[in-house]
C-alpha atoms as a PDB file:
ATOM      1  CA  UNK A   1    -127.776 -16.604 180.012  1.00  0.00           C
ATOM      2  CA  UNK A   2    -127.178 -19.420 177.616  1.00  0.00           C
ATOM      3  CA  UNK A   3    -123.598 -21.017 176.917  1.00  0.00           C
ATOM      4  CA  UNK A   4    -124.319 -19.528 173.366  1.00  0.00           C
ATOM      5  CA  UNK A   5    -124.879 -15.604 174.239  1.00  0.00           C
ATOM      6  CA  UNK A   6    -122.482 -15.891 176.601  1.00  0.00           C
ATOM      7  CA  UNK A   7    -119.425 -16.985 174.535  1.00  0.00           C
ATOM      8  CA  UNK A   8    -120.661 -14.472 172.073  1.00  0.00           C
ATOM      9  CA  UNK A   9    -120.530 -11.862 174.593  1.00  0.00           C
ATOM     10  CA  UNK A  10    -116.972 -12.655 175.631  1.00  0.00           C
ATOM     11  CA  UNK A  11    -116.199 -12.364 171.819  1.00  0.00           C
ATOM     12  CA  UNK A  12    -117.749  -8.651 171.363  1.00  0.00           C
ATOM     13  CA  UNK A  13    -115.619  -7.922 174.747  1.00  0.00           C
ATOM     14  CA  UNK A  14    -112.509  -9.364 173.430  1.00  0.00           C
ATOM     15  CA  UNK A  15    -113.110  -7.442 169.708  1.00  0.00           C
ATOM     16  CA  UNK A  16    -114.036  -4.051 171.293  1.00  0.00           C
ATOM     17  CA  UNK A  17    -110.967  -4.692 173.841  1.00  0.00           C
ATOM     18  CA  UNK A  18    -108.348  -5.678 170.707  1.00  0.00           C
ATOM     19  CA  UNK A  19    -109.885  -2.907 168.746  1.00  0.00           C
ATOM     20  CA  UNK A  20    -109.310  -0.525 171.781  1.00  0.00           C
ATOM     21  CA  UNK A  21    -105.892  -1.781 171.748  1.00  0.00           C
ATOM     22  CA  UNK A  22    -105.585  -0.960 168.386  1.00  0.00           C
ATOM     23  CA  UNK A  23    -106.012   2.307 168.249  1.00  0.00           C
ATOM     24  CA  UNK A  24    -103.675   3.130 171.251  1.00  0.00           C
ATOM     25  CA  UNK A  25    -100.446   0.925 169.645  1.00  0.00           C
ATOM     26  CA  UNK A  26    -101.507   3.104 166.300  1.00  0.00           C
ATOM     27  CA  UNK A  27    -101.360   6.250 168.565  1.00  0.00           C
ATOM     28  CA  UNK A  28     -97.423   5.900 169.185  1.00  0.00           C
ATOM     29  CA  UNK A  29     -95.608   7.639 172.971  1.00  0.00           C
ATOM     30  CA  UNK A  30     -95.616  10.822 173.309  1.00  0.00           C
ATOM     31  CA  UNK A  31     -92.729  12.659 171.844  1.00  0.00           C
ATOM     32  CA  UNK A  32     -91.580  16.814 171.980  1.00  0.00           C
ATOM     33  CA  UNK A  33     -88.247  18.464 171.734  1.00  0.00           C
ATOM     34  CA  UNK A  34     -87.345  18.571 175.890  1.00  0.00           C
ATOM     35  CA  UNK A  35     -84.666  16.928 176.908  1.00  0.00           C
ATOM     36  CA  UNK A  36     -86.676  13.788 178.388  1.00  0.00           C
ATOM     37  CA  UNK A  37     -88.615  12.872 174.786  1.00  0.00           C
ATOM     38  CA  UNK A  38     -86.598  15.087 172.440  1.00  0.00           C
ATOM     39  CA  UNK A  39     -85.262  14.147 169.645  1.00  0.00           C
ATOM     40  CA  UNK A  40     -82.036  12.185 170.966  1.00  0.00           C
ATOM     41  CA  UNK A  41     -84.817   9.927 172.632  1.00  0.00           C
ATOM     42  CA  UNK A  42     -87.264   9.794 170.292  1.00  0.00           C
ATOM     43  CA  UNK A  43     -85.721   5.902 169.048  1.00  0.00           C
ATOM     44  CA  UNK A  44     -86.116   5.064 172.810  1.00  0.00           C
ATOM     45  CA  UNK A  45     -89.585   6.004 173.125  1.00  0.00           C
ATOM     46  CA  UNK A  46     -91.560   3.465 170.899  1.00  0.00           C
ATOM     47  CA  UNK A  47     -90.179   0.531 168.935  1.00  0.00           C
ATOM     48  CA  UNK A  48     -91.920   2.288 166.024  1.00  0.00           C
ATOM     49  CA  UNK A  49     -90.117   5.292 166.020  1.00  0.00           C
ATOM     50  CA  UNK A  50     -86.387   3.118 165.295  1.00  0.00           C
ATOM     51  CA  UNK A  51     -86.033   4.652 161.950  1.00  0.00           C
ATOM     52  CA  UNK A  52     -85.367   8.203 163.958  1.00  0.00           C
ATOM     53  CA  UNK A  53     -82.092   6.018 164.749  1.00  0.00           C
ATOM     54  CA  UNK A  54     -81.712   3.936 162.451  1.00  0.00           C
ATOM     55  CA  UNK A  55     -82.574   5.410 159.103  1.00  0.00           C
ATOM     56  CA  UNK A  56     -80.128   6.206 156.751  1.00  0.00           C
ATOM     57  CA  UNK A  57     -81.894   9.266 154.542  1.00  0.00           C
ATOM     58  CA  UNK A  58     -83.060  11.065 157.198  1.00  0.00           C
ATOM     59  CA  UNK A  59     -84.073  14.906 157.581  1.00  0.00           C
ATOM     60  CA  UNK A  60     -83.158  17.445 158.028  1.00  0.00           C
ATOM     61  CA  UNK A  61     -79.807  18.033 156.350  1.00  0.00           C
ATOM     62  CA  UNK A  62     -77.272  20.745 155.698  1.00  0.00           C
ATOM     63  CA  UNK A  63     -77.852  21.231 152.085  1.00  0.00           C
ATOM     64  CA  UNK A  64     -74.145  21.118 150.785  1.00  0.00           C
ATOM     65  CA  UNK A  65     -72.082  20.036 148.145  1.00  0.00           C
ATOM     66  CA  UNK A  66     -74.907  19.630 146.060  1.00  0.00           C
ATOM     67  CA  UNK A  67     -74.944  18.527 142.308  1.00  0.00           C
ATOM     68  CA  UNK A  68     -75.671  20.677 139.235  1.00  0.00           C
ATOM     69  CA  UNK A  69     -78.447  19.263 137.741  1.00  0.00           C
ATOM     70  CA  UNK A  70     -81.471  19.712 135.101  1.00  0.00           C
ATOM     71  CA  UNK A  71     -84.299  19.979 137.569  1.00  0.00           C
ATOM     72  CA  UNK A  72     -87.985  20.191 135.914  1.00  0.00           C
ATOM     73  CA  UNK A  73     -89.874  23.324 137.274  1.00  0.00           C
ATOM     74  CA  UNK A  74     -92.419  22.899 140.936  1.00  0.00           C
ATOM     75  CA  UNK A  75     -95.920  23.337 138.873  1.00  0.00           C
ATOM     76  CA  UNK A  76     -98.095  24.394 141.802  1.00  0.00           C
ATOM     77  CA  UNK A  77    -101.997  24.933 141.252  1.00  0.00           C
ATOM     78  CA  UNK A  78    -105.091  25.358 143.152  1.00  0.00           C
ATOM     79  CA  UNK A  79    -106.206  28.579 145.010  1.00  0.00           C
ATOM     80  CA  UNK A  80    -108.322  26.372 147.990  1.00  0.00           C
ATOM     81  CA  UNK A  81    -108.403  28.287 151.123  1.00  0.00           C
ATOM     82  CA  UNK A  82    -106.909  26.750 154.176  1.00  0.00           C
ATOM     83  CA  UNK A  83    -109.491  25.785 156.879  1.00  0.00           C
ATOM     84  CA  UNK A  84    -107.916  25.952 160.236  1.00  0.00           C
ATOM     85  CA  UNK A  85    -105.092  27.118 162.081  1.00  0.00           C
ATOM     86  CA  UNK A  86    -104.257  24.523 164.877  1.00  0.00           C
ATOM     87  CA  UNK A  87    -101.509  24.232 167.799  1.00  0.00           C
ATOM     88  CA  UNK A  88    -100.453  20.618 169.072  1.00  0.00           C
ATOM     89  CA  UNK A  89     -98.111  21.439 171.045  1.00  0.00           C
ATOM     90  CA  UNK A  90     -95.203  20.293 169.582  1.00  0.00           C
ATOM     91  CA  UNK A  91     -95.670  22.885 166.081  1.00  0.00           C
ATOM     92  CA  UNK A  92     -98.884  25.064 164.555  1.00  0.00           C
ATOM     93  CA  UNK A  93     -99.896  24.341 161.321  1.00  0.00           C
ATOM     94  CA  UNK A  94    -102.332  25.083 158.575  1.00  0.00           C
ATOM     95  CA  UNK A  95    -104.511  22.600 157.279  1.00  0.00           C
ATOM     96  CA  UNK A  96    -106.212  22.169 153.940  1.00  0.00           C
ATOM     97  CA  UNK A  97    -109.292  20.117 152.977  1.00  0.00           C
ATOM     98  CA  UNK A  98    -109.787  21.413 149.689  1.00  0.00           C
ATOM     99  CA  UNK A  99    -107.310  20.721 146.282  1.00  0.00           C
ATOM    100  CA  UNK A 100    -104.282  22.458 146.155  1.00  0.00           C
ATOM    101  CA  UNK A 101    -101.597  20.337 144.386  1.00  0.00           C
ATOM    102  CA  UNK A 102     -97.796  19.928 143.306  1.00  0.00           C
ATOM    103  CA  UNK A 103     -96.756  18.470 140.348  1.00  0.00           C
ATOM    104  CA  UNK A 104     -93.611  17.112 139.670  1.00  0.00           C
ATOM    105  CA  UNK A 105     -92.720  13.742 138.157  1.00  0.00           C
ATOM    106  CA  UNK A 106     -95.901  13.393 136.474  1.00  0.00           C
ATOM    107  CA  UNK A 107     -97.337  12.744 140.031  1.00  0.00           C
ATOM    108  CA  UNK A 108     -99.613  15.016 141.338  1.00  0.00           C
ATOM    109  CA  UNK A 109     -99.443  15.653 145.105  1.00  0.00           C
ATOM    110  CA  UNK A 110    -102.510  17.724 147.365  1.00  0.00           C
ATOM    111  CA  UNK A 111    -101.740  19.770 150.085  1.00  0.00           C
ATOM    112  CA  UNK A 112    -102.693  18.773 152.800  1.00  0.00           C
ATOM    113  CA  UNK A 113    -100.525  21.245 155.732  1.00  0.00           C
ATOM    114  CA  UNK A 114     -97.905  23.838 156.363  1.00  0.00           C
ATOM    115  CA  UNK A 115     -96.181  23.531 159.524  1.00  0.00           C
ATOM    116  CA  UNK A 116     -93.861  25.790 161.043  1.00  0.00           C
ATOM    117  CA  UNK A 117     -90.560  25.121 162.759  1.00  0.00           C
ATOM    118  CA  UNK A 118     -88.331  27.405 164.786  1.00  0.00           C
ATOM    119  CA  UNK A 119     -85.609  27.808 164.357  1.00  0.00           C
ATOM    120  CA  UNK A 120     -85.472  26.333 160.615  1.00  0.00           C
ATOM    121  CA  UNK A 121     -84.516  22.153 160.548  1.00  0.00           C
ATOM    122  CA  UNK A 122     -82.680  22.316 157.331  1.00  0.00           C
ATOM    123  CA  UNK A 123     -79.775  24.166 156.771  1.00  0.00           C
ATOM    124  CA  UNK A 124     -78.239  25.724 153.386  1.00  0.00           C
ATOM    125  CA  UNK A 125     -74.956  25.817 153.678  1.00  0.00           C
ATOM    126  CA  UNK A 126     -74.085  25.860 157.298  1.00  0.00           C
ATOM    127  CA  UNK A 127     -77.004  28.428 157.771  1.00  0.00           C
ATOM    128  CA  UNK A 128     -79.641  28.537 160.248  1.00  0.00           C
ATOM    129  CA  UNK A 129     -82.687  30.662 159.502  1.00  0.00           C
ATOM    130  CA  UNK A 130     -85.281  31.804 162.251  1.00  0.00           C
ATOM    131  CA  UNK A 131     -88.030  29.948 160.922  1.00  0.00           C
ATOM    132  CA  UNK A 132     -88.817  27.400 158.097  1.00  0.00           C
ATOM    133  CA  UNK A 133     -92.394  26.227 157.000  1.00  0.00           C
ATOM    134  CA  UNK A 134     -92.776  22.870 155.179  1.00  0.00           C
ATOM    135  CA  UNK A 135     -95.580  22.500 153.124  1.00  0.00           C
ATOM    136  CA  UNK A 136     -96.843  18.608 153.282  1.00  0.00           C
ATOM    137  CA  UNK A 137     -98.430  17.181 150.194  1.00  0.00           C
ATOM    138  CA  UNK A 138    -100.028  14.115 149.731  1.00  0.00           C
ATOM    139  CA  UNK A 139    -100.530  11.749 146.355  1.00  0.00           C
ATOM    140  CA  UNK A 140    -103.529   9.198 146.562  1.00  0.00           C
ATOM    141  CA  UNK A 141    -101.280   6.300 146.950  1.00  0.00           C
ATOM    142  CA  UNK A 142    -100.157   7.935 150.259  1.00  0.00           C
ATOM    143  CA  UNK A 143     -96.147   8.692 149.250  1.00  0.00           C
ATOM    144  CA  UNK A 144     -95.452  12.647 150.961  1.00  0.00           C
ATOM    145  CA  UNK A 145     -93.366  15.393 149.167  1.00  0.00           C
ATOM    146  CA  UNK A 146     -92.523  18.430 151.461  1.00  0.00           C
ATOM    147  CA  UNK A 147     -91.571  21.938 149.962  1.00  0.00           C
ATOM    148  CA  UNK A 148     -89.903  23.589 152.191  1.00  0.00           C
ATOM    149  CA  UNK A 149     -89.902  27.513 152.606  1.00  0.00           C
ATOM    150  CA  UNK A 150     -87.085  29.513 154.676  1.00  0.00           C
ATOM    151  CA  UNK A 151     -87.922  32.760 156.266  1.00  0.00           C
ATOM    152  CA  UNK A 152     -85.299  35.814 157.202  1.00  0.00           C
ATOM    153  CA  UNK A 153     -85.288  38.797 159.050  1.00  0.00           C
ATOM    154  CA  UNK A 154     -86.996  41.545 157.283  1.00  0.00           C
ATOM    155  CA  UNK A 155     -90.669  43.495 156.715  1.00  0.00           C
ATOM    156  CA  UNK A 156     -94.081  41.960 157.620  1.00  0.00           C
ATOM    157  CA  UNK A 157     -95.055  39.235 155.480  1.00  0.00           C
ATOM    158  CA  UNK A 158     -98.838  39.618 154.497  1.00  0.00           C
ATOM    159  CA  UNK A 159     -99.567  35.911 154.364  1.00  0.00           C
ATOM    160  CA  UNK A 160     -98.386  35.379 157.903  1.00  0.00           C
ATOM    161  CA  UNK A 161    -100.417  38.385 159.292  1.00  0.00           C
ATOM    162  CA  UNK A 162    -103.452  36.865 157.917  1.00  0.00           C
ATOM    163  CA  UNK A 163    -102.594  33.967 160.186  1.00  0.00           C
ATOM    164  CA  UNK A 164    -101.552  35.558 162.783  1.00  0.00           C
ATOM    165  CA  UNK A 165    -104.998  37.103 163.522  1.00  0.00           C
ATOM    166  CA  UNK A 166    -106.002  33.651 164.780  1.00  0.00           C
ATOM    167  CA  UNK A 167    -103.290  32.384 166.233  1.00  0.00           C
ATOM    168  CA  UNK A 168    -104.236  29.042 168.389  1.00  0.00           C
ATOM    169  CA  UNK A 169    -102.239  29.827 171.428  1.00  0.00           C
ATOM    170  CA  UNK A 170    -102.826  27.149 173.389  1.00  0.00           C
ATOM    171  CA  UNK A 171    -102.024  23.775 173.028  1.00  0.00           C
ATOM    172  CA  UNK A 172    -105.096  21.947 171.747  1.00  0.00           C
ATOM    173  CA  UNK A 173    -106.374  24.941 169.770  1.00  0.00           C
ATOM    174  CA  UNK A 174    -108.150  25.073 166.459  1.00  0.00           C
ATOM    175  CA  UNK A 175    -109.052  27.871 165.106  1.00  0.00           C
ATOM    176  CA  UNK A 176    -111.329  28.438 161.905  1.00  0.00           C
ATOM    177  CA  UNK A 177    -109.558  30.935 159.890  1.00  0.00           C
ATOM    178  CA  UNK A 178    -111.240  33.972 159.221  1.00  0.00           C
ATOM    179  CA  UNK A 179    -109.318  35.839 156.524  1.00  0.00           C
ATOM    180  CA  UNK A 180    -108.823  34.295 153.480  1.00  0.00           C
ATOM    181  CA  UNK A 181    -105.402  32.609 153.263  1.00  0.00           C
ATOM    182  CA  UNK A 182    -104.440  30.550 150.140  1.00  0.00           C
ATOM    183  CA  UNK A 183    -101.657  27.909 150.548  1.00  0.00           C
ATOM    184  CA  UNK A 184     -99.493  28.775 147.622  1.00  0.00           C
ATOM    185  CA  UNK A 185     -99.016  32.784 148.570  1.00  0.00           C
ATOM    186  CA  UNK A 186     -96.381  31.634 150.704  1.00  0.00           C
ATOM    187  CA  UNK A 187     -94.189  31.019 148.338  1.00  0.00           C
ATOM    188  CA  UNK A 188     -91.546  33.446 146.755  1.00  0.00           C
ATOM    189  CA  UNK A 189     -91.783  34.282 143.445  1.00  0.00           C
ATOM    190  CA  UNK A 190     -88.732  32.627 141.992  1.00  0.00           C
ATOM    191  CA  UNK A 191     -88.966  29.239 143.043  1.00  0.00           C
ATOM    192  CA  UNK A 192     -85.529  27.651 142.253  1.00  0.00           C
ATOM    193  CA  UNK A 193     -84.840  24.520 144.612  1.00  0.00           C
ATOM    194  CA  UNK A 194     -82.662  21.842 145.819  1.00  0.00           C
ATOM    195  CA  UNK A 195     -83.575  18.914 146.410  1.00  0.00           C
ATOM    196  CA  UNK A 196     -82.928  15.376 148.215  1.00  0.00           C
ATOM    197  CA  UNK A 197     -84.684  12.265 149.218  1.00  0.00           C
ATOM    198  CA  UNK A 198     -85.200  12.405 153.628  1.00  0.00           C
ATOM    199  CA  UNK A 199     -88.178  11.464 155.768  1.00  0.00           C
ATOM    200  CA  UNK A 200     -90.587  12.945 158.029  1.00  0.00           C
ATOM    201  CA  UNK A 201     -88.591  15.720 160.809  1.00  0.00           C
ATOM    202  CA  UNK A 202     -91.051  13.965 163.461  1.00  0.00           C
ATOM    203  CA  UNK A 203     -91.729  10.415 164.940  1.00  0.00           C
ATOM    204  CA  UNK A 204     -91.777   7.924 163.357  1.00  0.00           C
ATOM    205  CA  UNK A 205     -89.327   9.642 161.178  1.00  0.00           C
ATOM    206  CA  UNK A 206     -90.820   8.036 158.208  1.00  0.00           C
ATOM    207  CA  UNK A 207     -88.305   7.577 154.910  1.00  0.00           C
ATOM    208  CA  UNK A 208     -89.023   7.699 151.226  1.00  0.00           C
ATOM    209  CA  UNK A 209     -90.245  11.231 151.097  1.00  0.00           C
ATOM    210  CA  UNK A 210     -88.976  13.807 148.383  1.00  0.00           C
ATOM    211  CA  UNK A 211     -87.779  17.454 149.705  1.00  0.00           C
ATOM    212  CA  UNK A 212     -87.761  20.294 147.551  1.00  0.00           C
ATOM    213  CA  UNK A 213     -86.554  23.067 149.958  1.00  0.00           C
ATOM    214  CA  UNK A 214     -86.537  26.584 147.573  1.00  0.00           C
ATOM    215  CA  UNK A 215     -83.249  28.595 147.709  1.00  0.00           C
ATOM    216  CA  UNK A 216     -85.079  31.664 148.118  1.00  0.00           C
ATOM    217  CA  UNK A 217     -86.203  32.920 151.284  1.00  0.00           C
ATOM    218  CA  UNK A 218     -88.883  35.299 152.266  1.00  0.00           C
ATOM    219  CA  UNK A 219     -89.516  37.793 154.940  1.00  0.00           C
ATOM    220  CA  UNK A 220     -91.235  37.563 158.460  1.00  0.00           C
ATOM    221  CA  UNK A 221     -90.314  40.843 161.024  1.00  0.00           C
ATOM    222  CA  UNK A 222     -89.030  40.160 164.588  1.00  0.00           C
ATOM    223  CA  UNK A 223     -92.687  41.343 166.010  1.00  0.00           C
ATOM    224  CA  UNK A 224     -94.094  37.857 163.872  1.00  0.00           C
ATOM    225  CA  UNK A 225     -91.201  36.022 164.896  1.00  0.00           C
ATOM    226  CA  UNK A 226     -91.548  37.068 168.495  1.00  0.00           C
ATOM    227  CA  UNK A 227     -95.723  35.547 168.152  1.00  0.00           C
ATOM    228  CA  UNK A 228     -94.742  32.157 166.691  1.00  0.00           C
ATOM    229  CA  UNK A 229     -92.160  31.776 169.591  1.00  0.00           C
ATOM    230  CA  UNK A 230     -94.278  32.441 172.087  1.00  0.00           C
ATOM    231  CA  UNK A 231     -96.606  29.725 171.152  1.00  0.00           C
ATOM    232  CA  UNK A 232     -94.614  27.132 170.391  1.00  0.00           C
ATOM    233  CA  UNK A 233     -90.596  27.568 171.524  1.00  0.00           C
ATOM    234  CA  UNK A 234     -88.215  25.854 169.465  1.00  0.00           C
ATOM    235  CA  UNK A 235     -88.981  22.870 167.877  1.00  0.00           C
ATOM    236  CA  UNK A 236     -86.220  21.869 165.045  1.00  0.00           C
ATOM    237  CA  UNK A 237     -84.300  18.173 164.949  1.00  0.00           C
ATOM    238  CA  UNK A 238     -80.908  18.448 164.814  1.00  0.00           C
ATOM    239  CA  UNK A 239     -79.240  18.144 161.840  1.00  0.00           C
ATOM    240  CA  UNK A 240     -78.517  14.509 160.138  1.00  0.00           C
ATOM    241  CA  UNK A 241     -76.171  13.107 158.520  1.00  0.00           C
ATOM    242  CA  UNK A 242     -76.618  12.918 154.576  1.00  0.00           C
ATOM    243  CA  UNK A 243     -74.856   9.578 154.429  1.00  0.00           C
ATOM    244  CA  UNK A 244     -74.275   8.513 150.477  1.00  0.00           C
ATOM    245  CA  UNK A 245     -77.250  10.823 149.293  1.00  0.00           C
ATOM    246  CA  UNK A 246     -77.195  13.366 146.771  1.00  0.00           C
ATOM    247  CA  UNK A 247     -78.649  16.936 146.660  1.00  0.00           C
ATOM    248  CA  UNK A 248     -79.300  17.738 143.437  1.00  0.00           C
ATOM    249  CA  UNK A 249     -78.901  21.707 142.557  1.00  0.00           C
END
């Protein structure tokens, strides 16, 4: 081999190696809510997953003392059927490939997920609910708004039965959804909400993200409950501190 092919073959070896590299620093450590990477850890775990410590708006919250303010209506549109019901271990969620969008601000925000969290991560005034789901929305420069939906004891709730017929219950599971389950029929009827500035619940514990977590809950029955816990056990963050932020009412 030539001097020429063969510093051009170190080259594509040290590209393919940085590359390689790349994608595993992108990748971040492995996180979950024991008590080795849980969430009091999770700053210890990767460099990029300081803000978990460090940040100053971070979620969740106990939604308190809020402020009484004029708060445009959540104009929600799209009936897009979700695609897949996945488990990664750490939550399930729901995923959406096609439009389903929030509008608020004069930005409009796609759907993109709806994970699930038990117990819930937020709080409304001191209380705990047995599950929340967060419904993660995307604009197309990237920024994330979350509405967030509380669940209480109470009758079946039709939406989650339609899940619940393909439950992924193992970790690595993806399963195509057969029954037709739109994103939005989640959602209570009256759709009142606080809301706050916070980040992401999960490394890296991203800032900058808007939360508009609705004051009214809806039902899911202990037998439901009892099916989301055995998949994934509980998986909240603790509670953070709101700092100098306001919740607006």
């Amino acid at each position: 081999m030539s001097l020429k092919n063969t510093i051009i073959s170190i080259f594509i070896v040290f590209v393919v190696a940085l590359m390689l590299s790349g994608k595993s620093e992108d990748k971040g450590a492995p996180w979950g809510y024991n008590e080795d990477l849980g969430p009091k850890e999770w700053s210890n775990l990767d460099d990029k997953y300081r803000m978990c410590k460090d940040g100053l708006n971070q979620s969740p919250i106990n939604i308190t003392n809020t402020i009484d303010a004029v708060l445009n209506p959540l104009s929600f549109e799209g009936t897009a059927k979700a695609t897949s019901f996945e488990n990664n271990g750490k939550n399930i969620k729901v995923n959406f490939s096609s439009t389903n969008s929030l509008t608020i601000d004069n930005q409009k925000y796609n759907l993109k997920q709806i994970d699930f969290h038990t117990p819930s991560e937020n709080q409304i005034k001191g209380v705990f609910y047995p599950m929340e789901a967060q419904l993660i929305h995307s604009n197309n420069a990237g920024e994330l708004t979350i509405v967030s939906v509380m669940f209480e004891i109470g009758e079946d709730n039709i939406f989650l039965n339609k899940l619940l017929r393909n439950l992924p219950e193992n970790e690595g599971d993806k399963n195509t959804l057969k029954s037709v389950v739109l994103g939005y029929d989640i959602l209570p009827k009256i759709k009142d909400y606080y809301r706050f500035n916070g980040s992401l619940t999960t490394p890296p514990c991203t800032e900058g993200i808007k939360w508009f977590v609705l004051k009214t809950p809806v039902s899911v029955s202990k037998t439901q409950l009892a099916d989301f816990d055995a998949v994934v056990p509980t998986n909240n963050r603790p509670i953070q501190k709101i700092n100098s932020r306001l919740i607006l009412n």
